[in-house]
Protein backbone atom coordinates (compact mmCIF):
# COMPACT_ATOMS: atom_id res chain seq x y z
CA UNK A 1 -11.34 -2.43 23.33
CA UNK A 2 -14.12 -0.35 22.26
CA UNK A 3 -17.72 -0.89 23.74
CA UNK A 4 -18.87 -1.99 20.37
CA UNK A 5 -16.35 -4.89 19.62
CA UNK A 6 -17.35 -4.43 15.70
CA UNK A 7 -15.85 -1.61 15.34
CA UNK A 8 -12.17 -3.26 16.14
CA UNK A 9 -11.87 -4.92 13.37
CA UNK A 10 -9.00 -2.17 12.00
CA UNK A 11 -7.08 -2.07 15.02
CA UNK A 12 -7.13 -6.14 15.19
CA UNK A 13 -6.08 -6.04 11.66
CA UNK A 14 -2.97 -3.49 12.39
CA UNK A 15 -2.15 -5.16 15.59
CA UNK A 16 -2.98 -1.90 17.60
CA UNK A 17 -4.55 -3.76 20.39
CA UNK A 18 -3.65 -4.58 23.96
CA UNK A 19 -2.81 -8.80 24.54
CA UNK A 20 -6.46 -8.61 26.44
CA UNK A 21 -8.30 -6.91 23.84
CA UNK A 22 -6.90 -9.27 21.37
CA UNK A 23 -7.70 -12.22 22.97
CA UNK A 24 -11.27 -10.93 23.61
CA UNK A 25 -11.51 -9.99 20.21
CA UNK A 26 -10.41 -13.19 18.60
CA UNK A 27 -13.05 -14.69 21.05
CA UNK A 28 -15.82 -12.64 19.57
CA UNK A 29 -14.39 -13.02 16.20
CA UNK A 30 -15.06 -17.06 16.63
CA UNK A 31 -18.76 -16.29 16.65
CA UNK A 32 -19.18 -13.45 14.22
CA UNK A 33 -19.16 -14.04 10.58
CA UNK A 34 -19.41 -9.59 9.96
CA UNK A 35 -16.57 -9.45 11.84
CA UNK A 36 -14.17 -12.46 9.72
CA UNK A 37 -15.49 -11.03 6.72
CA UNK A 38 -14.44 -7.67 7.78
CA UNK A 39 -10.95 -8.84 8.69
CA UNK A 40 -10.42 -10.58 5.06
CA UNK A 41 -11.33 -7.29 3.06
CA UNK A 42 -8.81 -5.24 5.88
CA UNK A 43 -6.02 -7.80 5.43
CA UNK A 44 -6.64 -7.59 1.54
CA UNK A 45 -6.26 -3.84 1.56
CA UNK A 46 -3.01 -3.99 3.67
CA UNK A 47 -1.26 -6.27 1.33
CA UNK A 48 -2.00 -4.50 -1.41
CA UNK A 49 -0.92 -1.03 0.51
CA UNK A 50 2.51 -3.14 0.74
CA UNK A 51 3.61 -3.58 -2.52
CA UNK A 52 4.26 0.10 -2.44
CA UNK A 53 7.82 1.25 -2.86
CA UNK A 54 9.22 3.17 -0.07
CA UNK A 55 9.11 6.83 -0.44
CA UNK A 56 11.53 8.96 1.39
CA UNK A 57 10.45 11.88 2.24
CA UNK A 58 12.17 14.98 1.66
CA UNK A 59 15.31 16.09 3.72
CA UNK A 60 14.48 18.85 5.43
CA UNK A 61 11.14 17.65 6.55
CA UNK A 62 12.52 16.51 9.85
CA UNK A 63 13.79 19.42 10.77
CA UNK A 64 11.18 21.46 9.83
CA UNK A 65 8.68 19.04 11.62
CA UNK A 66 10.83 19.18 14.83
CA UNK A 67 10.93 23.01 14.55
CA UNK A 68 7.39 23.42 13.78
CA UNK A 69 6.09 21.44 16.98
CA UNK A 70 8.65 23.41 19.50
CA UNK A 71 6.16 26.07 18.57
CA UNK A 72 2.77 24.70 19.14
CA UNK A 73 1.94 25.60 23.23
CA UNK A 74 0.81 23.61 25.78
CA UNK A 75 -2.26 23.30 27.27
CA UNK A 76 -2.35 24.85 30.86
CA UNK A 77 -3.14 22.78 34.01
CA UNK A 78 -6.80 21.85 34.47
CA UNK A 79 -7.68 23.17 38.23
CA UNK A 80 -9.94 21.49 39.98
CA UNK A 81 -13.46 22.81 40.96
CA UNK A 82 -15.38 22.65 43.83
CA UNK A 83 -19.45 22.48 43.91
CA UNK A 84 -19.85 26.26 43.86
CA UNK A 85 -17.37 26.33 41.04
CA UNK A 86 -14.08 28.25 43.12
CA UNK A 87 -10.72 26.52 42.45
CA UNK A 88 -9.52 25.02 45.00
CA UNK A 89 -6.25 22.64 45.48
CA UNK A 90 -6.75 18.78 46.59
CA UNK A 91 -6.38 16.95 49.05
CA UNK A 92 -3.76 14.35 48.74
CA UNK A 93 -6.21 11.29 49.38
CA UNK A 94 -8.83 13.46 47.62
CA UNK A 95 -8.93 10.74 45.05
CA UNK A 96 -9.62 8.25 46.89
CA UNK A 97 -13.57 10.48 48.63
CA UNK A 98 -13.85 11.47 44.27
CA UNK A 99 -17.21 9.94 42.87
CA UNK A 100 -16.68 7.59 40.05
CA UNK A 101 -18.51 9.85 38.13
CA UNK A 102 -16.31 13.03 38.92
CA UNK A 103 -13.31 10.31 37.92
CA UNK A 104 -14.79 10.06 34.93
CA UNK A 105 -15.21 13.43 34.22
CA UNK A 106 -11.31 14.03 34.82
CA UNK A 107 -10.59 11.82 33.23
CA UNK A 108 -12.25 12.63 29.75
CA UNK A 109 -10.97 16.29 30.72
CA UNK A 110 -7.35 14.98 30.48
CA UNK A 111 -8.24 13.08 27.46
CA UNK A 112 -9.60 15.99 25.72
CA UNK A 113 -6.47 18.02 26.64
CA UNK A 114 -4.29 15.21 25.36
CA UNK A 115 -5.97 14.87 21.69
CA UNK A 116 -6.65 18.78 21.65
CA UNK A 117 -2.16 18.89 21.80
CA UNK A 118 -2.23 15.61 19.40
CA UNK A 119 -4.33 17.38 16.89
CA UNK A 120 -2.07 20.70 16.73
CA UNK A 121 0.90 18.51 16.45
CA UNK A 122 -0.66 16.72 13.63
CA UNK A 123 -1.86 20.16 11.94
CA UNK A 124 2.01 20.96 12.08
CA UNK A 125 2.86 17.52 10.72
CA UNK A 126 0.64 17.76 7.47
CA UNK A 127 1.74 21.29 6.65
CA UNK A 128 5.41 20.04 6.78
CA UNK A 129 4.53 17.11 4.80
CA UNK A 130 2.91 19.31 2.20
CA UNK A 131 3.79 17.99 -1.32
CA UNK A 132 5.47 14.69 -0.28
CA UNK A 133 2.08 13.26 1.19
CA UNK A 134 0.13 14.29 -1.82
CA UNK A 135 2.67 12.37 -3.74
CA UNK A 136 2.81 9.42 -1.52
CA UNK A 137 -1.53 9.84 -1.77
CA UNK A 138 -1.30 9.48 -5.93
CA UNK A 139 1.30 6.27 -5.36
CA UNK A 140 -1.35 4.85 -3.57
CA UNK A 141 -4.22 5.45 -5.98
CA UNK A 142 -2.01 4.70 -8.76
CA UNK A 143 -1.23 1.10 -7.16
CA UNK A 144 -4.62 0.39 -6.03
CA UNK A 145 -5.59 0.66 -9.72
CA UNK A 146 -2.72 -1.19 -11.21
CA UNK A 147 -3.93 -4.28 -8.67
CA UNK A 148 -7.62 -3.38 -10.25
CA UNK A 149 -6.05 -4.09 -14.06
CA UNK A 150 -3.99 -7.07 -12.65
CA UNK A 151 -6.83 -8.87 -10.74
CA UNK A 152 -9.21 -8.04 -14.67
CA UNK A 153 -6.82 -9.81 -16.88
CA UNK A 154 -6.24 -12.50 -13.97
CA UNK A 155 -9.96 -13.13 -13.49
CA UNK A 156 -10.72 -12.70 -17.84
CA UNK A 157 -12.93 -15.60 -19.17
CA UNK A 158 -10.46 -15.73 -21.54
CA UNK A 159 -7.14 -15.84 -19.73
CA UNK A 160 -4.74 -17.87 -20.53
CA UNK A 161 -1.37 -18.58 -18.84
CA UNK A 162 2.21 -19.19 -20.40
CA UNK A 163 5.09 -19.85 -18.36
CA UNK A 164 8.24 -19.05 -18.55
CA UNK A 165 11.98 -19.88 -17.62
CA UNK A 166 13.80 -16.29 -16.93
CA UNK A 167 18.15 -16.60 -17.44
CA UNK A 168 18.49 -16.86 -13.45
CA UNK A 169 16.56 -19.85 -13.82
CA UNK A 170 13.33 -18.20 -12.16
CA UNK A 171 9.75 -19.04 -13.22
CA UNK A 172 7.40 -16.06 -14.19
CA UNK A 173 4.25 -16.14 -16.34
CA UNK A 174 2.23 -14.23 -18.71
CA UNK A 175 -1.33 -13.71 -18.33
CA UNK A 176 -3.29 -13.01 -21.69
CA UNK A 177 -6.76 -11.82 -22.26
CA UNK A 178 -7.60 -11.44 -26.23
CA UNK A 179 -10.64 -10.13 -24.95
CA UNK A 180 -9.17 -7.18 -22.78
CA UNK A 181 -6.75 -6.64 -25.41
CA UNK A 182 -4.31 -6.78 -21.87
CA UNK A 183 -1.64 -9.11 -20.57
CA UNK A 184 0.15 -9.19 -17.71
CA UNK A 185 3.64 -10.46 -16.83
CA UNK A 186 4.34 -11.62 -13.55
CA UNK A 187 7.51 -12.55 -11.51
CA UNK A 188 8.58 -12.93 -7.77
CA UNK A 189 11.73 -11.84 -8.40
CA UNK A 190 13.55 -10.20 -11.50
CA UNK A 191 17.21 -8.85 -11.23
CA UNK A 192 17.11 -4.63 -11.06
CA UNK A 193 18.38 -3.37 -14.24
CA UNK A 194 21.86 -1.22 -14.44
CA UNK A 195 21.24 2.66 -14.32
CA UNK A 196 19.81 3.82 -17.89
CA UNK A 197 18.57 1.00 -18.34
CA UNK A 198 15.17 -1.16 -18.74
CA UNK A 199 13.21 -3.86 -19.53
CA UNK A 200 11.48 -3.93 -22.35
CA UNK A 201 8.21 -6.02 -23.65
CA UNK A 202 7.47 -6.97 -27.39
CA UNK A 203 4.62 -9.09 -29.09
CA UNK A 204 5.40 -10.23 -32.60
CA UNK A 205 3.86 -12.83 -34.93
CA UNK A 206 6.00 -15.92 -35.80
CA UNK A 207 6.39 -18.15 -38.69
CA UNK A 208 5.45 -21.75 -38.96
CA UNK A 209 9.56 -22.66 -37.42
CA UNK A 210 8.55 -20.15 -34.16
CA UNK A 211 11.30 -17.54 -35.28
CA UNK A 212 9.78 -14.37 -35.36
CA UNK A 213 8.52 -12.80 -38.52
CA UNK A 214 10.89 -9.66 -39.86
CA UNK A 215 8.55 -6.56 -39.68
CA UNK A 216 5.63 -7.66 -37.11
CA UNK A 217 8.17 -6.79 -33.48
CA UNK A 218 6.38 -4.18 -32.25
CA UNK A 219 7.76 -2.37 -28.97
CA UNK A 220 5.70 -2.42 -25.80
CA UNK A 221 5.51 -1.46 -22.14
CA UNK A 222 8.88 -0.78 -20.44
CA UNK A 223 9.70 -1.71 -16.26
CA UNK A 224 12.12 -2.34 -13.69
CA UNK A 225 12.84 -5.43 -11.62
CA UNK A 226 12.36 -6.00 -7.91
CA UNK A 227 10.00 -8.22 -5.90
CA UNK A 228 6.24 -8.84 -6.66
CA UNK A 229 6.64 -7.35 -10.47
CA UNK A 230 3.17 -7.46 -11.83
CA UNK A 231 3.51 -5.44 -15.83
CA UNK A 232 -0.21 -4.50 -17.24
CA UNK A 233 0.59 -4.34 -21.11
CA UNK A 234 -2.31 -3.90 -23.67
CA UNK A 235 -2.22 -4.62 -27.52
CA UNK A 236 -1.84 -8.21 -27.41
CA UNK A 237 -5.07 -8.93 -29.38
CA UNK A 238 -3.65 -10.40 -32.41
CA UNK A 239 -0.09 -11.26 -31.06
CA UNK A 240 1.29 -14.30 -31.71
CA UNK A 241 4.34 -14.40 -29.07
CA UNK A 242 5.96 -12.18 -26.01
CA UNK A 243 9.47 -11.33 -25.28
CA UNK A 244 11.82 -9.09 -23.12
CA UNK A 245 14.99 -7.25 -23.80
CA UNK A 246 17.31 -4.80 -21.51
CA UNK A 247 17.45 -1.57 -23.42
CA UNK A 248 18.69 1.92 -22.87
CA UNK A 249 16.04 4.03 -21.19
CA UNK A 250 13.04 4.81 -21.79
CA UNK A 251 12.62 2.16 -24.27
CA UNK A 252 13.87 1.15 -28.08
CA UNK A 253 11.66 0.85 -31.35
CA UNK A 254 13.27 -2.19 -32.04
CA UNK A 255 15.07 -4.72 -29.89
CA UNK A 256 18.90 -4.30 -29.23
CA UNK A 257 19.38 -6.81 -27.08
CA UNK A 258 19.40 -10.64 -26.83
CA UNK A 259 15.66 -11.26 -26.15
CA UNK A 260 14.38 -13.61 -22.75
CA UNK A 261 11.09 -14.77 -21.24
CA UNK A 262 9.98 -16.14 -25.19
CA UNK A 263 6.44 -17.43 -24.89
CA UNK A 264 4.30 -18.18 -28.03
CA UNK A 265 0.51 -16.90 -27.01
């Protein structure tokens, strides 16, 4: 643990510290009301980090990692010094005579040496990663503002919320701000579709039986399944009703398939 505890709220949060630390941290944590606030916002941002989708990286980058560090060189040996500055070797119970603050001096020497050999490595690390972290970079941003839209339409004075029964007998929901002009659809679970193919939303109006009126389907947003599926969709201002197909990808103008998830709005 750090001398200032507040500043261990991110390795608390990611687990990184030792059972001791923890334990005095959760202590301190008990009194500090920065410090609980702190862990909420850390523990929000790692959820949301975790409805990424894994993204393998490329291939070769393993063994062009591994090849790339067998050529970054060690640091030598750090000699030791006397008072007058000559090398000289030490004793083997030299320790034991050292000052604690010629320990301490070692001891950041080492330390320095160690992160000077973790830093090259990591230099070689990023230039093998090369495109493949700036792509994983934009997922993130991209996510980060999809959970913005989400948590606007959720949090609309407006919203309004229409379940729904899916065919595997799951509950989802759709999320409607007139307002926004945005809606969202949300499910915990929704089958992934075959190859080629996707899910498609469409708003509509309906007559006064529910059916929906010839000429007022219009196509909207298409996605896949998975877990967590959270759909931002706009134009919704004037529907009257929402509804899903499984069409060919990218998407139909019309439906093609038997529509699910029917919710007047």
């Amino acid at each position: 643990m750090s001398e200032d505890v507040h500043v261990d709220v991110g390795a608390y949060v990611a687990d990184a510290l030792e059972p001791a630390e923890r334990d005095a941290f959760e202590a301190h944590l008990a009194g500090c009301a920065r410090c609980r606030r702190e862990v909420a916002e850390f523990a929000e941002t790692t959820a949301r980090l975790s409805v990424l989708t894994e993204t393998a990286p490329p291939p070769e980058l393993r063994a062009s990692v591994l090849a790339a560090i067998g050529q970054v060189r060690p640091l030598p040996p750090l000699p030791e010094q006397g008072r007058g500055g000559d090398v000289v070797e030490a004793a083997p119970d030299a320790a034991a005579a050292v000052p604690d603050d010629e320990l301490a001096r070692r001891r950041q020497a080492r330390l320095t040496r160690l992160l000077t050999g973790l830093a090259a490595a990591a230099v070689v690390v990023a230039l093998a990663l090369g495109g493949w972290a700036v792509s994983l970079q934009q997922r993130v941003a991209e996510v980060t503002a999809q959970e913005q839209l989400v948590t606007e339409v959720l949090t609309a004075p407006d919203a309004t919320v229409v379940p729904v029964q899916l065919p595997d007998g799951s509950r989802a929901a759709y999320t409607v701000s007139r307002e926004q002009d945005r809606a969202v659809f949300a499910a915990e679970r929704l089958p992934e579709t075959e190859p080629g193919k996707v899910y498609q939303l469409w708003t509509m109006h309906v007559d006064e039986t529910g059916a929906p009126e010839p000429g007022t389907v219009r196509p909207g947003d298409t996605f896949t399944g998975g877990e967590q599926v959270r759909v931002v969709f706009g134009a919704v201002r004037d529907t009257e009703a929402l509804a899903i197909t499984v069409e060919d990808a990218p998407g139909s103008q019309t439906p093609t398939t038997e529509p699910f998830g029917f919710a007047q709005v």
